[in-house]
N, C-alpha and C. Protein backbone atom coordinates (compact mmCIF):
# COMPACT_ATOMS: atom_id res chain seq x y z
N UNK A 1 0.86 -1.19 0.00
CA UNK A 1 0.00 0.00 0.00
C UNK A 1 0.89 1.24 0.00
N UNK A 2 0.51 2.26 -1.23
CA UNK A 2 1.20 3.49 -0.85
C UNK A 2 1.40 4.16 0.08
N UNK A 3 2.60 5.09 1.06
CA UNK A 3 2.60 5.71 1.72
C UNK A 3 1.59 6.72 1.97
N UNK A 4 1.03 7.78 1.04
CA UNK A 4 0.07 8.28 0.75
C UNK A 4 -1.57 8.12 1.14
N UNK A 5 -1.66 7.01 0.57
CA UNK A 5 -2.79 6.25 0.95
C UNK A 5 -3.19 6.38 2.13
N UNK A 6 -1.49 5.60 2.83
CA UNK A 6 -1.39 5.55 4.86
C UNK A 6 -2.03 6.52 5.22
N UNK A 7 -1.10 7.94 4.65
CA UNK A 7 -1.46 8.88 5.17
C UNK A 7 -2.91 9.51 5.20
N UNK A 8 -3.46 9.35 4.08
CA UNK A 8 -5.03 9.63 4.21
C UNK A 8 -5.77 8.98 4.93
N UNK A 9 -6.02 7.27 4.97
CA UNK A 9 -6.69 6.99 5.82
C UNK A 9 -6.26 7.28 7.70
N UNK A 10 -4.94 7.57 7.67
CA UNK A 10 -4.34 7.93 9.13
C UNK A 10 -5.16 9.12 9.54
N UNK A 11 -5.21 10.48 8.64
CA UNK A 11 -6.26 11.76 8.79
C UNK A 11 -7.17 11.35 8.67
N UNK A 12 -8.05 10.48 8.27
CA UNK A 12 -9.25 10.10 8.24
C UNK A 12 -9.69 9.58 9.69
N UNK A 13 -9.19 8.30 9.98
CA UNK A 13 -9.01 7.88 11.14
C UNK A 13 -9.00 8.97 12.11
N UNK A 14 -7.74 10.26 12.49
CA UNK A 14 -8.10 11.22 13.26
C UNK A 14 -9.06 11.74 13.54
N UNK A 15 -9.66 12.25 12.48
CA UNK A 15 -11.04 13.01 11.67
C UNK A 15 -11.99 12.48 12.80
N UNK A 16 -12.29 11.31 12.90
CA UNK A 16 -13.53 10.76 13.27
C UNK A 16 -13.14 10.54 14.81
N UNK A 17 -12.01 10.11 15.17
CA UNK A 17 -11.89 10.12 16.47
C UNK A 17 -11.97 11.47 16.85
N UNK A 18 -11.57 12.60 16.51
CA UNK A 18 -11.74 13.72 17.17
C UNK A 18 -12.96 14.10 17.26
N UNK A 19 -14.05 13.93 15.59
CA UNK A 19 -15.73 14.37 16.15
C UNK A 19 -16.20 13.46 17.26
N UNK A 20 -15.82 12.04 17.30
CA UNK A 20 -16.31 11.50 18.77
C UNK A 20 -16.32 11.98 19.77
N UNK A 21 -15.01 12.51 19.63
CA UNK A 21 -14.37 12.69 21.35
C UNK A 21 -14.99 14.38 21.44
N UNK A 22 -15.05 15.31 20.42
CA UNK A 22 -15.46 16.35 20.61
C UNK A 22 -17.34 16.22 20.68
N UNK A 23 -18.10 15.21 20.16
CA UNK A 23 -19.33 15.04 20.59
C UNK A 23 -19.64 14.28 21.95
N UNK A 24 -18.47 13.26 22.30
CA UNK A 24 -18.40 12.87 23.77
C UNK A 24 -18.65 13.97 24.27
N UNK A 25 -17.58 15.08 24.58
CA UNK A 25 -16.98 15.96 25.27
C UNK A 25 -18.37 16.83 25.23
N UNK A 26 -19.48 17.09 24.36
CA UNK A 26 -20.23 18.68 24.01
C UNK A 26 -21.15 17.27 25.17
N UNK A 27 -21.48 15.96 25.00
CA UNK A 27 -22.62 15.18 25.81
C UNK A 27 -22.16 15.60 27.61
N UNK A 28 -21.17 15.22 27.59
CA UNK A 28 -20.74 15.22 29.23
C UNK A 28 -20.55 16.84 29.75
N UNK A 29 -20.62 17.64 28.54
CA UNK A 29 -20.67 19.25 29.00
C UNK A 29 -22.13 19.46 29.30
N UNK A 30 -23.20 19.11 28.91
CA UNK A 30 -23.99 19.12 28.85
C UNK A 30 -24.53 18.37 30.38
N UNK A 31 -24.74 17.16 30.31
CA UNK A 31 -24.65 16.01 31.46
C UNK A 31 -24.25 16.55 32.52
N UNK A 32 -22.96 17.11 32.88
CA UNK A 32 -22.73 18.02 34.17
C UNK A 32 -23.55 19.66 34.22
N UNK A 33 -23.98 20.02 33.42
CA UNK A 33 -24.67 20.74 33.55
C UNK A 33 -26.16 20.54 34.32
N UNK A 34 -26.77 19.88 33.54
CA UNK A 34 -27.71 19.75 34.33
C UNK A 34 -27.85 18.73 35.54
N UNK A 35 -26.74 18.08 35.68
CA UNK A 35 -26.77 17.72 37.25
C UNK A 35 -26.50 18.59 38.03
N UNK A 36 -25.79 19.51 37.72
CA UNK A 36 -25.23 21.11 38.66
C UNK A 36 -26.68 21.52 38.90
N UNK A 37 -27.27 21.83 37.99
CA UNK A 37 -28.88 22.69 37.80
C UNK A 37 -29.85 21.68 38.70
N UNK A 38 -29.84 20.54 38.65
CA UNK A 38 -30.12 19.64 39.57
C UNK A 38 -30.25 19.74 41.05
N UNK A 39 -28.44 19.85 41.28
CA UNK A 39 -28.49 19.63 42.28
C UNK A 39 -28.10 21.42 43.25
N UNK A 40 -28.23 22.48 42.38
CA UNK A 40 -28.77 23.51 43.00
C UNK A 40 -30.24 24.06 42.97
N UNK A 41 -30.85 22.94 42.41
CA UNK A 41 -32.60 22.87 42.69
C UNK A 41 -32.81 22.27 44.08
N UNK A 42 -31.84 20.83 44.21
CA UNK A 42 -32.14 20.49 45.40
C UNK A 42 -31.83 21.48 46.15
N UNK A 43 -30.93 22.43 46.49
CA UNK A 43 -30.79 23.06 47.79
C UNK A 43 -31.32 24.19 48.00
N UNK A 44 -31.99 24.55 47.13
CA UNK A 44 -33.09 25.43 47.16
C UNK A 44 -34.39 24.84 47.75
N UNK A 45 -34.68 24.18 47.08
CA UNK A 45 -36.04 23.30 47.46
C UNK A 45 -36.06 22.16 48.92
N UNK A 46 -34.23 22.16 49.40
CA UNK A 46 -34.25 21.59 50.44
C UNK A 46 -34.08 20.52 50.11
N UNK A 47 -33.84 19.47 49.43
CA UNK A 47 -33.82 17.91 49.40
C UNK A 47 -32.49 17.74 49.97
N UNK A 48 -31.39 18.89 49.76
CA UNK A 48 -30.42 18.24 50.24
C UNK A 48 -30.06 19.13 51.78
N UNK A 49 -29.80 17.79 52.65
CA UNK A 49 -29.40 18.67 53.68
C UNK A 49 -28.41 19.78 54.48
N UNK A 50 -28.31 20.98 54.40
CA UNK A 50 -27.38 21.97 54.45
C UNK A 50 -26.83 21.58 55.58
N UNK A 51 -25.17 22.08 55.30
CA UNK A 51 -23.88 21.25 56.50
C UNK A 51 -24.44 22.89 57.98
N UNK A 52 -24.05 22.26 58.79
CA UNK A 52 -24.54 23.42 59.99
C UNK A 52 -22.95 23.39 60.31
N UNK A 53 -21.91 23.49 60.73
CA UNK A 53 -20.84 23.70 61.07
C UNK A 53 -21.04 23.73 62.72
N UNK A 54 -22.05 24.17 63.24
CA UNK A 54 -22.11 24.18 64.55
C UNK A 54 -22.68 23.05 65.48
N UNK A 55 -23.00 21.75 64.22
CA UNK A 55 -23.34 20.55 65.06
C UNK A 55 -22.79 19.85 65.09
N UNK A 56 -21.44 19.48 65.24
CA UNK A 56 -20.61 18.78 66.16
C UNK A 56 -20.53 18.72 67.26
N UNK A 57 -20.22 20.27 67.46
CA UNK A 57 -20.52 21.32 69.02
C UNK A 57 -21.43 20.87 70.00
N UNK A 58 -22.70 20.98 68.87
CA UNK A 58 -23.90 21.05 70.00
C UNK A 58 -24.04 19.58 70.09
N UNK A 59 -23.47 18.81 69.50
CA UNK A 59 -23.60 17.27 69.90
C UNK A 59 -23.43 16.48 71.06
N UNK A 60 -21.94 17.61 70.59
CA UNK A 60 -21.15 17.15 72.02
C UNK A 60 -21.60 18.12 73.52
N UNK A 61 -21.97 18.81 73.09
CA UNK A 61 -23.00 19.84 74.06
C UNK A 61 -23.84 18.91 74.86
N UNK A 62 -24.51 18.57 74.12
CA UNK A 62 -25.96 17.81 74.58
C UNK A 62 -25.41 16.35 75.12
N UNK A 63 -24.80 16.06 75.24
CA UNK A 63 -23.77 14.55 75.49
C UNK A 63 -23.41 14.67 76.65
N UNK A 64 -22.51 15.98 76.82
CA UNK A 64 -21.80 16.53 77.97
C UNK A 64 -23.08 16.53 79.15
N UNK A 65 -24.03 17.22 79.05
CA UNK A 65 -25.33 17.82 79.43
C UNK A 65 -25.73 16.21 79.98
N UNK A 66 -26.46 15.53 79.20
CA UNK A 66 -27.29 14.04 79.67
C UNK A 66 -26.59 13.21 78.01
N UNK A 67 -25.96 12.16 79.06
CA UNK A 67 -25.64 10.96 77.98
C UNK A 67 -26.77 10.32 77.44
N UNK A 68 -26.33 10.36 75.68
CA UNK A 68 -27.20 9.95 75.02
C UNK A 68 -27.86 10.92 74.14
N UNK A 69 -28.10 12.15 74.91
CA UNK A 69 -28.84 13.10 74.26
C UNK A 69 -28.36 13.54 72.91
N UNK A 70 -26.85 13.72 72.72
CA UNK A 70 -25.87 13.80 71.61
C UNK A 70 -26.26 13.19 70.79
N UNK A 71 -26.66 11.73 70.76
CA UNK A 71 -26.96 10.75 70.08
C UNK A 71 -28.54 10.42 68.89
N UNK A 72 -29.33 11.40 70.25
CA UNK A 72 -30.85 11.50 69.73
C UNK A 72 -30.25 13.04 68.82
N UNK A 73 -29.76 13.87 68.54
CA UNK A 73 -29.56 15.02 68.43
C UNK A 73 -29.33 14.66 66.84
N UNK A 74 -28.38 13.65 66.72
CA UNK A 74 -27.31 12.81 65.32
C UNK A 74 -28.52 11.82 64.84
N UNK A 75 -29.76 11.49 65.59
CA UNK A 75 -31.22 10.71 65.43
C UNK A 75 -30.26 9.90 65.01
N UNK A 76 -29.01 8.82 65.70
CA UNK A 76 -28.56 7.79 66.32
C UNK A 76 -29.06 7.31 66.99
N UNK A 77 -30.54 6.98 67.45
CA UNK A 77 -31.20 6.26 68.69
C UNK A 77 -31.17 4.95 69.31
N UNK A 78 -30.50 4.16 68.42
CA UNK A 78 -30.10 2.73 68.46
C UNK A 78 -28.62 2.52 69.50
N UNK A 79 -28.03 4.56 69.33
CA UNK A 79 -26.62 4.28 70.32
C UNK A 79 -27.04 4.61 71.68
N UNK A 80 -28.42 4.54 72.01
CA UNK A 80 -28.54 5.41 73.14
C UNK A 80 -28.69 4.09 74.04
N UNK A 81 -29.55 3.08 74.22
CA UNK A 81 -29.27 2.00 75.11
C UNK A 81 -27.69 1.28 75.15
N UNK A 82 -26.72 1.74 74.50
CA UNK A 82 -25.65 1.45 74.64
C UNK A 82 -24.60 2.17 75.10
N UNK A 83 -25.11 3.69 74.91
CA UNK A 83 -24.56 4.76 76.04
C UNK A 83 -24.95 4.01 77.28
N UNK A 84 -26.25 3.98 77.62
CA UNK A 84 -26.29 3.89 78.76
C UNK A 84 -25.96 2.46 79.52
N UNK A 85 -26.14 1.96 78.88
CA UNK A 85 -25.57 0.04 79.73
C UNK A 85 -24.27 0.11 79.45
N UNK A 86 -23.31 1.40 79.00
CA UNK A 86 -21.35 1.24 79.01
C UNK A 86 -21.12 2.19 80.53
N UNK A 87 -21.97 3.50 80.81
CA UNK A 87 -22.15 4.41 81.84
C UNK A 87 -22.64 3.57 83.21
N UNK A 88 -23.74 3.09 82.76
CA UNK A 88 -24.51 2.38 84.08
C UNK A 88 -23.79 1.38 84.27
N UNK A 89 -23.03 0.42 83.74
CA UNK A 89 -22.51 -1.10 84.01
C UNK A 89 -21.17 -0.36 85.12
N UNK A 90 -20.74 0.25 84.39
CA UNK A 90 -19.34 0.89 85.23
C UNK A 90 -19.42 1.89 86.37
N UNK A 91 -20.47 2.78 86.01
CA UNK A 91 -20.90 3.37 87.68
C UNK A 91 -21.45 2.34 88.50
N UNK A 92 -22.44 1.18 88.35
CA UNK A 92 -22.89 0.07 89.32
C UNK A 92 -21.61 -0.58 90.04
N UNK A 93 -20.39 -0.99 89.19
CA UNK A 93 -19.04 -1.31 89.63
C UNK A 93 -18.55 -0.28 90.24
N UNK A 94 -18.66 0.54 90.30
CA UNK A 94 -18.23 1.74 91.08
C UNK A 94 -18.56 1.61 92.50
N UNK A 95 -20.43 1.84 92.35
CA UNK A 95 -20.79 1.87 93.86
C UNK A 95 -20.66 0.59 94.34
N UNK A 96 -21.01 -0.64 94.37
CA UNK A 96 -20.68 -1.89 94.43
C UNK A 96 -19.04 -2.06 95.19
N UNK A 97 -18.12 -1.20 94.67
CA UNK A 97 -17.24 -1.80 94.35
C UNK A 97 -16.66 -0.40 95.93
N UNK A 98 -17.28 0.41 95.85
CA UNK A 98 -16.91 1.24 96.31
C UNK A 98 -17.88 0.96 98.61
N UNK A 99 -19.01 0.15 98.33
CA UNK A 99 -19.46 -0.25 99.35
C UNK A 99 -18.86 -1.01 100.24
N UNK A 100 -18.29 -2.27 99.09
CA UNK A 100 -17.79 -2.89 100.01
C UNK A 100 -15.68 -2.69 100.63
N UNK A 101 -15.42 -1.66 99.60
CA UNK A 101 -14.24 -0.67 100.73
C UNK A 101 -14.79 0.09 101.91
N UNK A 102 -15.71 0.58 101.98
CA UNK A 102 -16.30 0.74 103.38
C UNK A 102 -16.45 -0.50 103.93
N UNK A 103 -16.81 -1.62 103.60
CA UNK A 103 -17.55 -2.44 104.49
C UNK A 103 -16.08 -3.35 105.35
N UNK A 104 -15.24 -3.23 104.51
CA UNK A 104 -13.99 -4.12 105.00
C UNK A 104 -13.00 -2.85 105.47
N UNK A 105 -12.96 -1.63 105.59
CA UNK A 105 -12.47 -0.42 106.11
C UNK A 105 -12.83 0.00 107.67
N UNK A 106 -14.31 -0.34 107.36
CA UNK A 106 -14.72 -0.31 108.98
C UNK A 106 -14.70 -1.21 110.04
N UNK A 107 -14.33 -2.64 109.84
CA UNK A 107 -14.44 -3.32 109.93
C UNK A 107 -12.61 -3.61 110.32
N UNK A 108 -11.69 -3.24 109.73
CA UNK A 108 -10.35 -2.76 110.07
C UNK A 108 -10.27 -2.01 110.81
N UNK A 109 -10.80 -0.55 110.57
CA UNK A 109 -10.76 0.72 112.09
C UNK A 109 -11.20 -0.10 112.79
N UNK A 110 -12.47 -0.94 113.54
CA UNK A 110 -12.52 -1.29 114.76
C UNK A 110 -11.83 -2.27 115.60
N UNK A 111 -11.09 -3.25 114.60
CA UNK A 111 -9.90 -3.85 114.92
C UNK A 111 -9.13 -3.35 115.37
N UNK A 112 -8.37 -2.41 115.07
CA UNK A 112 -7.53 -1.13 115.62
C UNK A 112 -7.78 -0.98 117.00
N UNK A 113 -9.48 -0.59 116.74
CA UNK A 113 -9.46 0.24 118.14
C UNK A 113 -10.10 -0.50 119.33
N UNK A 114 -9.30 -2.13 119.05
CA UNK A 114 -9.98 -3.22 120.35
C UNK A 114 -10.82 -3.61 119.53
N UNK A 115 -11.97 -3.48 119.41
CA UNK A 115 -13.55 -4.25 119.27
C UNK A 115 -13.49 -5.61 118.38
N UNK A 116 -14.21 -5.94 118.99
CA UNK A 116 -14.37 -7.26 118.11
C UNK A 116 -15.87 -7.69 117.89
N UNK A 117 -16.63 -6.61 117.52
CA UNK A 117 -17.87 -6.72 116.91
C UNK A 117 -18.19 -6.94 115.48
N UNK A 118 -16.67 -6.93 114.75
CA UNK A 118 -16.95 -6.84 113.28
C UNK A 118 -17.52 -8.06 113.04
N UNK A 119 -18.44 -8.21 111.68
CA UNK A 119 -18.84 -9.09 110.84
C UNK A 119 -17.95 -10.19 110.50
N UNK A 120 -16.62 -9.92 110.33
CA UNK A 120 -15.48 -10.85 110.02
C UNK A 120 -14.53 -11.21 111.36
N UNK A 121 -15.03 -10.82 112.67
CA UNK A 121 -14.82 -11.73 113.21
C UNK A 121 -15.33 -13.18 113.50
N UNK A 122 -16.46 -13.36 113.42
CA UNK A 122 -16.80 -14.41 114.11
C UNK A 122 -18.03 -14.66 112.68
N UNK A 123 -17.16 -15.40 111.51
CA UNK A 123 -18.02 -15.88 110.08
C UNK A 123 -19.04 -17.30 110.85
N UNK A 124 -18.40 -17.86 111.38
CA UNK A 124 -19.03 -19.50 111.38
C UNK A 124 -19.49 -19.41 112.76
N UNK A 125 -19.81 -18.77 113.44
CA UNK A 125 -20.86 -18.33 114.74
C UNK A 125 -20.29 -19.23 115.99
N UNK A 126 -19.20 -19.71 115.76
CA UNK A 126 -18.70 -20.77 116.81
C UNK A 126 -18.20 -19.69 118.27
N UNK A 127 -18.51 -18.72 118.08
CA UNK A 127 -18.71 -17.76 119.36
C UNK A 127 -17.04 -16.99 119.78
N UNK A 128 -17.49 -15.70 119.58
CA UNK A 128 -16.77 -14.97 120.06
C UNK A 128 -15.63 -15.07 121.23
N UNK A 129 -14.09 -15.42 120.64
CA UNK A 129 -12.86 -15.79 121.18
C UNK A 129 -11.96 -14.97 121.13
N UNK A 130 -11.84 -13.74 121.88
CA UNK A 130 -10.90 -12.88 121.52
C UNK A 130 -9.45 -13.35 121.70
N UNK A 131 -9.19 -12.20 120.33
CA UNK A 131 -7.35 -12.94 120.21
C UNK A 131 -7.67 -14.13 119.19
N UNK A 132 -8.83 -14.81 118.38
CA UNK A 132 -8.98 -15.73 117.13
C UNK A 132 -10.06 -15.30 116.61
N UNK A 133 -9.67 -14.25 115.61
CA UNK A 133 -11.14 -14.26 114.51
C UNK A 133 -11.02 -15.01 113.40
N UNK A 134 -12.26 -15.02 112.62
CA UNK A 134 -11.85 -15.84 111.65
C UNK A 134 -11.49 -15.34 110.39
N UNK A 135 -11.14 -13.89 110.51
CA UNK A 135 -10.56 -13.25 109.59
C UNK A 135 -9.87 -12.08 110.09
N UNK A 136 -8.21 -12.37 110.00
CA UNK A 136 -7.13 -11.80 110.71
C UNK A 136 -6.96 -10.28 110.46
N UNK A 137 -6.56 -9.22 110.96
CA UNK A 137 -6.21 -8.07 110.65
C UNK A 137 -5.91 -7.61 109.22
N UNK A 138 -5.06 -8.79 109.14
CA UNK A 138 -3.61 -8.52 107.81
C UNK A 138 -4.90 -8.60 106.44
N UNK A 139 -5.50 -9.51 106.87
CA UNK A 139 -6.91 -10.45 105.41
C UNK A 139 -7.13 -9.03 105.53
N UNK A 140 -8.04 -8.15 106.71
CA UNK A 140 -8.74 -7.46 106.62
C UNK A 140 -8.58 -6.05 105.77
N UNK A 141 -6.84 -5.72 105.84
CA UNK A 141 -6.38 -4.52 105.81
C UNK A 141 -6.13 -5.16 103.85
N UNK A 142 -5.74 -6.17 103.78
CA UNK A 142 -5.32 -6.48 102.47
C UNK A 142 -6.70 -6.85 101.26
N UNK A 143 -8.01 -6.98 101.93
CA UNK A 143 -9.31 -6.81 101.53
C UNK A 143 -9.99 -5.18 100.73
N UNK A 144 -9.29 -4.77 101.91
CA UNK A 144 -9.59 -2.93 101.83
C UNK A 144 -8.69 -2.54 100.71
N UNK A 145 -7.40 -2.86 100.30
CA UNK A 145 -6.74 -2.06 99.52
C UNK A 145 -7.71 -2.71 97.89
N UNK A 146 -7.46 -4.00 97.91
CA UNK A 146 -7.88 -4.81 96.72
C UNK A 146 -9.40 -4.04 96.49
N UNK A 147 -10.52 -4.07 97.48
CA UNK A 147 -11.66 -3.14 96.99
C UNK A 147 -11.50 -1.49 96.63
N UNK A 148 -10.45 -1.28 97.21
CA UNK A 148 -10.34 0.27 97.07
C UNK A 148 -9.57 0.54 95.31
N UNK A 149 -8.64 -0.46 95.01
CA UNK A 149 -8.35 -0.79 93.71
C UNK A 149 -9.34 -0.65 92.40
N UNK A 150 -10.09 -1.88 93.15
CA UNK A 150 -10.97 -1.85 92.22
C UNK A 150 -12.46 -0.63 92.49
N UNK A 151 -12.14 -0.28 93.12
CA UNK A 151 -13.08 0.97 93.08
C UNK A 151 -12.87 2.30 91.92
N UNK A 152 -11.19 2.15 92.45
CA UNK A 152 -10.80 3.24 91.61
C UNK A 152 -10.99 2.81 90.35
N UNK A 153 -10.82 1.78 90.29
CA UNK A 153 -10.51 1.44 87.93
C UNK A 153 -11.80 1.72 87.62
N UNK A 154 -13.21 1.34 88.38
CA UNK A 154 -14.24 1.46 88.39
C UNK A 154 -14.80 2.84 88.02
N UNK A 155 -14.05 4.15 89.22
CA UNK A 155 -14.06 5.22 88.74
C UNK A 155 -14.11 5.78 87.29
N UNK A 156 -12.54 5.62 87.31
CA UNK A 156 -11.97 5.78 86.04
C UNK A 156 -12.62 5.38 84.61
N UNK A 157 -13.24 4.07 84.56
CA UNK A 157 -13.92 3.18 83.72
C UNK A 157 -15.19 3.83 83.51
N UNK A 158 -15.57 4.68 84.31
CA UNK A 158 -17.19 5.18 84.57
C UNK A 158 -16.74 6.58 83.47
N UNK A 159 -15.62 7.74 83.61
CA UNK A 159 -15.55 8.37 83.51
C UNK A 159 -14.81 8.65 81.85
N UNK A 160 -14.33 7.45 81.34
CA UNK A 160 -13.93 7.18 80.37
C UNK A 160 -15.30 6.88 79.53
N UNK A 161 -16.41 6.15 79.69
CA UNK A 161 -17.74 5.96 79.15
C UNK A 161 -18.11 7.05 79.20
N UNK A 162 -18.15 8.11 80.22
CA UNK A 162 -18.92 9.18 80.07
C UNK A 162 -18.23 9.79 79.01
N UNK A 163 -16.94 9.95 78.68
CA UNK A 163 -16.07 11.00 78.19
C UNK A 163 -16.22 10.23 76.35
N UNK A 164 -16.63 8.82 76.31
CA UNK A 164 -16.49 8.32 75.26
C UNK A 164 -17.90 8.43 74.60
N UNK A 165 -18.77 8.76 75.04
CA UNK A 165 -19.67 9.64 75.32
C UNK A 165 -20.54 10.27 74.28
N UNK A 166 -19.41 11.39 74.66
CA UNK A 166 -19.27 13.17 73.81
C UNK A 166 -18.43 13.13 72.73
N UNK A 167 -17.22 12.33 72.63
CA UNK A 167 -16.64 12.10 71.78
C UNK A 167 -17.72 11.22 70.35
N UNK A 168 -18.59 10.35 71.12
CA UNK A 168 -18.68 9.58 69.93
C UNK A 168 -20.06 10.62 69.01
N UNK A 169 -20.70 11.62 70.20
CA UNK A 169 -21.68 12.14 69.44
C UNK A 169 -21.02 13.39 68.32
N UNK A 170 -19.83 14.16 69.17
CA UNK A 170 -19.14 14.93 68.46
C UNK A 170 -18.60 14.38 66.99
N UNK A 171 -17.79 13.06 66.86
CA UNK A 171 -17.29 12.60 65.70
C UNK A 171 -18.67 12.15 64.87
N UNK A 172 -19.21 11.32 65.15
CA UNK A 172 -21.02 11.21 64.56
C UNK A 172 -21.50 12.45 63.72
N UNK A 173 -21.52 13.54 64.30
CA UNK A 173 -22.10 15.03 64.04
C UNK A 173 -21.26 15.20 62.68
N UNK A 174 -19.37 14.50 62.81
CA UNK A 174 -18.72 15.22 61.64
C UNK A 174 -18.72 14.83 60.55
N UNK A 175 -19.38 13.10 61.05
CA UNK A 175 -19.36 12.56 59.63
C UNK A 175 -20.49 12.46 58.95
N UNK A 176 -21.34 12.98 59.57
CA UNK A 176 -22.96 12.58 58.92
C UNK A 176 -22.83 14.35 57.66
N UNK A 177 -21.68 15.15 57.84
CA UNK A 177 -21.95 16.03 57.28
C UNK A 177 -20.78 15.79 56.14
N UNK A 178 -20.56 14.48 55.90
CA UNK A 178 -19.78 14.42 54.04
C UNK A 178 -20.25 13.98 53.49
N UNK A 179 -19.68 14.89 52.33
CA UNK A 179 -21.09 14.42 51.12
C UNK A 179 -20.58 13.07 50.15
N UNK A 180 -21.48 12.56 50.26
CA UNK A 180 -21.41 11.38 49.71
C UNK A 180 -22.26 10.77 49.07
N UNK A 181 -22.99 11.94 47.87
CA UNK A 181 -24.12 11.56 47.02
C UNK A 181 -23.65 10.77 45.75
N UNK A 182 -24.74 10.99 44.86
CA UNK A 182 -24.27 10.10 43.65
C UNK A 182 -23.56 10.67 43.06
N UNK A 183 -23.77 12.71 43.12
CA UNK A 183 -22.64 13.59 42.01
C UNK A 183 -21.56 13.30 42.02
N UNK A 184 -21.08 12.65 43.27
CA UNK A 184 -19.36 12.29 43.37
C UNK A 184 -18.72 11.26 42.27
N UNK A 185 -17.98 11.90 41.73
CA UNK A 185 -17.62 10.55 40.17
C UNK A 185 -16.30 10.67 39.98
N UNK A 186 -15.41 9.55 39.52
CA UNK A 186 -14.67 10.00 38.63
C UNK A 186 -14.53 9.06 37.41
N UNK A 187 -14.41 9.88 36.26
CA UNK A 187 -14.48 8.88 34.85
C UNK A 187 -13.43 9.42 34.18
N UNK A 188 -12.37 8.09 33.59
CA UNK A 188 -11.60 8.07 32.79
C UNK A 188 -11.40 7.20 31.51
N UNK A 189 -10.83 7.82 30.60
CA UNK A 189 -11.13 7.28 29.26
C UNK A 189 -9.54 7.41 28.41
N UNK A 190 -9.53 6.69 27.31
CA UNK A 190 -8.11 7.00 26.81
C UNK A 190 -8.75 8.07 25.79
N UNK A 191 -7.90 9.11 25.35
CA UNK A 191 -8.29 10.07 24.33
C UNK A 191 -6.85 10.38 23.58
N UNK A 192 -7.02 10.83 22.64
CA UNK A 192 -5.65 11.35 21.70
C UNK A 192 -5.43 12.46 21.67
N UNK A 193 -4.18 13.24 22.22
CA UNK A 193 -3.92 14.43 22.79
C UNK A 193 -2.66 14.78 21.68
N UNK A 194 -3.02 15.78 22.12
CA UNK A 194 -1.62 16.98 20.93
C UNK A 194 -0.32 17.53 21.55
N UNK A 195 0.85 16.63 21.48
CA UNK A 195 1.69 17.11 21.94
C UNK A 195 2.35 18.53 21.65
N UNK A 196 2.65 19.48 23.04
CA UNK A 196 2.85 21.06 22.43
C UNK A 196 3.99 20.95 22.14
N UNK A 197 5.00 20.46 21.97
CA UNK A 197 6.47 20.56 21.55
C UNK A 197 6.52 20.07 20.10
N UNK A 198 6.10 18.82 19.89
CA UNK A 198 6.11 18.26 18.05
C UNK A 198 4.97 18.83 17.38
N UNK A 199 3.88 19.31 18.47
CA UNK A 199 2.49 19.41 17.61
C UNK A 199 2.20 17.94 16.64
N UNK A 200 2.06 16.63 17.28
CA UNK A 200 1.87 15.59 16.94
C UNK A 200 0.87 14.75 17.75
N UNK A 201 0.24 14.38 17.36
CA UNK A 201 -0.57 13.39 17.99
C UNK A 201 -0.18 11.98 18.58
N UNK A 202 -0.83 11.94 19.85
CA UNK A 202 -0.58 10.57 20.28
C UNK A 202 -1.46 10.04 21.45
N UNK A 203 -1.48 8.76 21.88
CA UNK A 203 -2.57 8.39 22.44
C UNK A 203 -2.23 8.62 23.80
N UNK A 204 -3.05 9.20 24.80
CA UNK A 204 -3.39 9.46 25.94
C UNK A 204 -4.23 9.18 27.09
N UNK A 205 -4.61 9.55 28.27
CA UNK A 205 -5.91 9.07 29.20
C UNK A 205 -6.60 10.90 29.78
N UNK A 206 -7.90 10.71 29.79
CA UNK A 206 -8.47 11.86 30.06
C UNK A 206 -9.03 11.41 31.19
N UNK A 207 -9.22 12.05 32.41
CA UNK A 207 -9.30 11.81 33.76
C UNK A 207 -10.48 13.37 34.10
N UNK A 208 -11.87 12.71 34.27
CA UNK A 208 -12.82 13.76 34.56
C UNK A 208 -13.56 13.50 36.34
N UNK A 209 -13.05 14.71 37.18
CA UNK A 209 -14.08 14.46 37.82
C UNK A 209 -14.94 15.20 38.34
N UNK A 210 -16.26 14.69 39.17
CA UNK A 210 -17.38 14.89 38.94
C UNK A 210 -18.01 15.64 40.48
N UNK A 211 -18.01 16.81 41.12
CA UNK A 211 -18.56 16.77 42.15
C UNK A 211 -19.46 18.10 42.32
C-alpha cells in the first residue's frame, strides 16, 4: 500500500476520532450541567441537607449535658441504650465496688481500736474468742486495699464511658456532614492528545471528575 494512501486513511481515522471525542466531550458538557442545575434545585427546594458547622458542638454539648442526648440530636437512637448500659454497668461497679471498701475499712478501724464486733470476726458463729477471729487483721487490711483498687478502675472506667460519650456524638455530628451523594464521580477514558512541543498526535488518558 502506498505511503500516501497511509497517510489519508491515518487523517481520516483522526477526523472521526476527534468528532467522537469532541461530541463525547459537548454530551458530558452538557450532562454536568444539568446535574449542577439539579443539584442547585435540590438546595433550594431543600432535598439536600445543608452542613450546619455548629453541630458537632452542639452534639457534644448535649452529650456533655445528659448521655445519650448527643446521640438522639445525630437521630442515632439505636446508640442510646448502649450509652447507657457502658455508663450504668461501670458506675454500678463503682458503687458496688466502692461499698464494700467501706464495708472491709470499717471493719479494720474497729480492729484497731480493740472491738471485736466486726462481721469478720466471728463468720461460722462458733462464738466470740478474743485474740482468734476468723478473719485476721492482715486479710482485713489487704481486703480494703484490693476493693479500694478496684473501686478506683471502676471510677476511672465510669468516667472514660462518660467522656467516650461526647466524643462519639461529636465525631457522629462530623461525619454525617460528608457528602457522599451520587454527584461524586470519577471517569476516565483514553483520548488522543496533541503534543505542544512536536504538535503531533498521540494516544493518551483523560481523567474527569465529577462533584
Amino acid at each position: 500500500m502506498n505511503k500516501p494512501i497511509v497517510f489519508i486513511l491515518f487523517l481520516f481515522f483522526l477526523s472521526k476520532l476527534s468528532f467522537a471525542q469532541d461530541s463525547e466531550s459537548v454530551y458530558m458538557l452538557e450532562n454536568d450541567k444539568k446535574k449542577k442545575e439539579q443539584q442547585l434545585k435540590g438546595f433550594e427546594t431543600g432535598a439536600y441537607e445543608k452542613m450546619n458547622p455548629l453541630a458537632p458542638a452542639k452534639a457534644a454539648f448535649y452529650s456533655a449535658v445528659l448521655p445519650g442526648l448527643g446521640q438522639a440530636y445525630n437521630k442515632r437512637y439505636w446508640k442510646i441504650p448502649l450509652v447507657y448500659a457502658a455508663i450504668g454497668s461501670s458506675a454500678y461497679a463503682f458503687i458496688n465496688n466502692n461499698r464494700v471498701y467501706h464495708k472491709f475499712r470499717d471493719a479494720f478501724k474497729s480492729r484497731r481500736m480493740g472491738f471485736t464486733t466486726d462481721p469478720y470476726y466471728d463468720l461460722n458463729d462458733s462464738g466470740v474468742i478474743p485474740g482468734q477471729p476468723d478473719v485476721s487483721d492482715i486479710s482485713l487490711q489487704t481486703a480494703q486495699e484490693r476493693a479500694q483498687e478496684a473501686r478506683d478502675f471502676s471510677l476511672v472506667l465510669t468516667i472514660g464511658m462518660y467522656a467516650l460519650n461526647i466524643i462519639d456524638a461529636n465525631v457522629d455530628a462530623h461525619l454525617k456532614q460528608f457528602n457522599v451523594n451520587a454527584d461524586l464521580s470519577i471517569d476516565y477514558r483514553p483520548d488522543v492528545l496533541i503534543n505542544p512541543v512536536t504538535n503531533k498526535p498521540y494516544l493518551g488518558m483523560t481523567v474527569n471528575l465529577t462533584y
